[in-house]
Protein backbone atom coordinates (compact mmCIF):
# COMPACT_ATOMS: atom_id res chain seq x y z
CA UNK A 1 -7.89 26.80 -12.86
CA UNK A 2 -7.21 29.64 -10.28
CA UNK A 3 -3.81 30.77 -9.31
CA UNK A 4 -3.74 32.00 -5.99
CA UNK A 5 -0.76 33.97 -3.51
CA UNK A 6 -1.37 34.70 0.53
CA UNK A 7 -0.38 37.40 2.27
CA UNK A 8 -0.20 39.06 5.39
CA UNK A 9 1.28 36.70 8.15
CA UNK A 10 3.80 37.62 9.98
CA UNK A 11 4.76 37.61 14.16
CA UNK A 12 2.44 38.71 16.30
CA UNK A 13 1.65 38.32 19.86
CA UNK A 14 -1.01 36.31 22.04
CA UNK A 15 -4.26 37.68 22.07
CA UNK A 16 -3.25 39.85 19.03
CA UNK A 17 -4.59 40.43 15.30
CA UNK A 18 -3.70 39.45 11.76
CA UNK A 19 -5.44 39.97 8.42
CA UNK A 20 -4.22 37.19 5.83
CA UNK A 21 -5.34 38.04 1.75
CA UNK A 22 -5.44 35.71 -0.99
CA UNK A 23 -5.11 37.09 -4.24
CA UNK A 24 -6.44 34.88 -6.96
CA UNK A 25 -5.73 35.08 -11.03
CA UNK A 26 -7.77 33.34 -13.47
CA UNK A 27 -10.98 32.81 -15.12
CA UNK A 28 -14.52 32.67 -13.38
CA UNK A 29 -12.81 33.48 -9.94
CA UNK A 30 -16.41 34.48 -8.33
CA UNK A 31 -17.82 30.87 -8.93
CA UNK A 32 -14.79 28.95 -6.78
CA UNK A 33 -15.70 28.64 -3.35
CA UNK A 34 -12.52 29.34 -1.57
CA UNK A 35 -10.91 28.17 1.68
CA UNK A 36 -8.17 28.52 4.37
CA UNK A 37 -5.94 25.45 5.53
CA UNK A 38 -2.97 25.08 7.91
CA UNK A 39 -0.23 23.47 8.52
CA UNK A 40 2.30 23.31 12.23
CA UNK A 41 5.19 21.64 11.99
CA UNK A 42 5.12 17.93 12.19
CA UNK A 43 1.36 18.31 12.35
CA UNK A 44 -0.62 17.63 9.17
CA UNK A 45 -2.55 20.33 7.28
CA UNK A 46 -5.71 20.72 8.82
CA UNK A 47 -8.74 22.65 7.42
CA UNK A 48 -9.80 25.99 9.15
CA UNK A 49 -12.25 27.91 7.33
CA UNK A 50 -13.94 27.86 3.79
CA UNK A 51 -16.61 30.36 1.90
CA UNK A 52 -19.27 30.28 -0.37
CA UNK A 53 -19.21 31.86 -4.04
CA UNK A 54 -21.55 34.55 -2.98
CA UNK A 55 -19.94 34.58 0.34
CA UNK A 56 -23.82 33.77 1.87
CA UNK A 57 -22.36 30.55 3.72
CA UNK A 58 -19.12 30.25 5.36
CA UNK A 59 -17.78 27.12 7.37
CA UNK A 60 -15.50 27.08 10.44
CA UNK A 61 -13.29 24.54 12.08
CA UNK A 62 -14.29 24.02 15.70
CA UNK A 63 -10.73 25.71 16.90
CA UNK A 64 -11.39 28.75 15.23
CA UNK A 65 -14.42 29.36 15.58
CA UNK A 66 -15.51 32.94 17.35
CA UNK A 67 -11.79 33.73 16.50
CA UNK A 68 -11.73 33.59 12.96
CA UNK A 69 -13.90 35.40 10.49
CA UNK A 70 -13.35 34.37 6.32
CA UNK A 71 -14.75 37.24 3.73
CA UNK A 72 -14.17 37.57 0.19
CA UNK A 73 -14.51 40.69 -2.26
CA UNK A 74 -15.29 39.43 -5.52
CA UNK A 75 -15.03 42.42 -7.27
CA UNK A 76 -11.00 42.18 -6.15
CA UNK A 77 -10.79 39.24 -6.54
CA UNK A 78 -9.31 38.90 -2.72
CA UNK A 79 -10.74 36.16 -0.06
CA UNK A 80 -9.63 37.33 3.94
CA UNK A 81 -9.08 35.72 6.63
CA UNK A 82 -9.39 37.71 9.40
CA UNK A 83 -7.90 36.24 12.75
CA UNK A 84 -8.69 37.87 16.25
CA UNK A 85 -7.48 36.32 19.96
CA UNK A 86 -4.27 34.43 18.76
CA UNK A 87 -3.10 32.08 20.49
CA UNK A 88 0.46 30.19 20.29
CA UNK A 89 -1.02 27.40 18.53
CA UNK A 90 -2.61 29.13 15.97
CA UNK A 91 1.11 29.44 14.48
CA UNK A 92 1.29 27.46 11.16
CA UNK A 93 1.37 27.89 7.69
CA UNK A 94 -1.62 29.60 6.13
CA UNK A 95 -2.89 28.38 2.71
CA UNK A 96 -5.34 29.77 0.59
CA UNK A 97 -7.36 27.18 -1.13
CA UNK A 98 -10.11 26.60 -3.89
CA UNK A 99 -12.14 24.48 -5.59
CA UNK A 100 -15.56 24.16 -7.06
CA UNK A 101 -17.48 23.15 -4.28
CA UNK A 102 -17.92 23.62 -0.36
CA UNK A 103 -17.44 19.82 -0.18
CA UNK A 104 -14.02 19.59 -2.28
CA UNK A 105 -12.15 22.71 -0.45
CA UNK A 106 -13.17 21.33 3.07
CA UNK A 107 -11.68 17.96 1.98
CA UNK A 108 -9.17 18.42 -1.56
CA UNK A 109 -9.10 21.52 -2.93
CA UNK A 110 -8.44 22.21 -6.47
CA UNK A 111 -5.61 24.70 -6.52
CA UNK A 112 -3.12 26.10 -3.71
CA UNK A 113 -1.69 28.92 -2.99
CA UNK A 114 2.29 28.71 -1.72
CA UNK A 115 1.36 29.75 2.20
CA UNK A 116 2.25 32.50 4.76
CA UNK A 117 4.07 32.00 8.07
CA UNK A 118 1.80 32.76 10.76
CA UNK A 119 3.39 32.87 14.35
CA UNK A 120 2.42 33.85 17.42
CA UNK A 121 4.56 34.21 20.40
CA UNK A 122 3.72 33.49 24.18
């Protein structure tokens, strides 16, 4: 299993940028395809972005995308989530996710990080 700690969020303004990290622990951290998730208040946690292993395929949720750019260095050990254009309702918390497959961290990941408060004021 991976262990895995965000960082990075913070307050920011409309239209403004924010780079989140995930730091991840562990064994065999290159083969997890890894993912970001959010969550607004009284909203449910909602997917926004996931990457491949070998970073070749990334996946997007329709709100983000053009906005949001995901990147991992495996040689850190780091994913990114880069977010451009913010806009009020991007404010949430941010969670890093993983699992072993594109499928499972789009739908249940494996392991969670503990989030990162994202907001962004009007």
């Amino acid at each position: 299993q991976v262990q895995l700690v965000e960082s990075g969020g913070g307050l920011v303004q409309a239209g403004g940028s924010l780079r989140l990290s995930c730091a991840a622990s562990g064994r065999t951290f290159s083969r997890y395809v890894k993912g970001w998730f959010r969550q607004a208040p009284g909203k449910e946690r909602e997917f926004v972005a996931a990457i491949s292993w070998s970073g070749g395929s990334t996946n997007y949720a329709d709100s983000v995308k053009g906005r949001f750019t995901i990147s991992r260095d495996n040689a850190k050990n780091t994913v990114y989530l880069q977010m451009n254009s913010l806009k009020p309702e991007d404010t949430a918390v941010y969670y890093c996710a993983a699992g072993l497959t594109t499928v499972q961290v789009m739908g249940v990941p494996s392991s969670w990080g503990q989030g990162t408060q994202v907001t962004v004021s009007s």
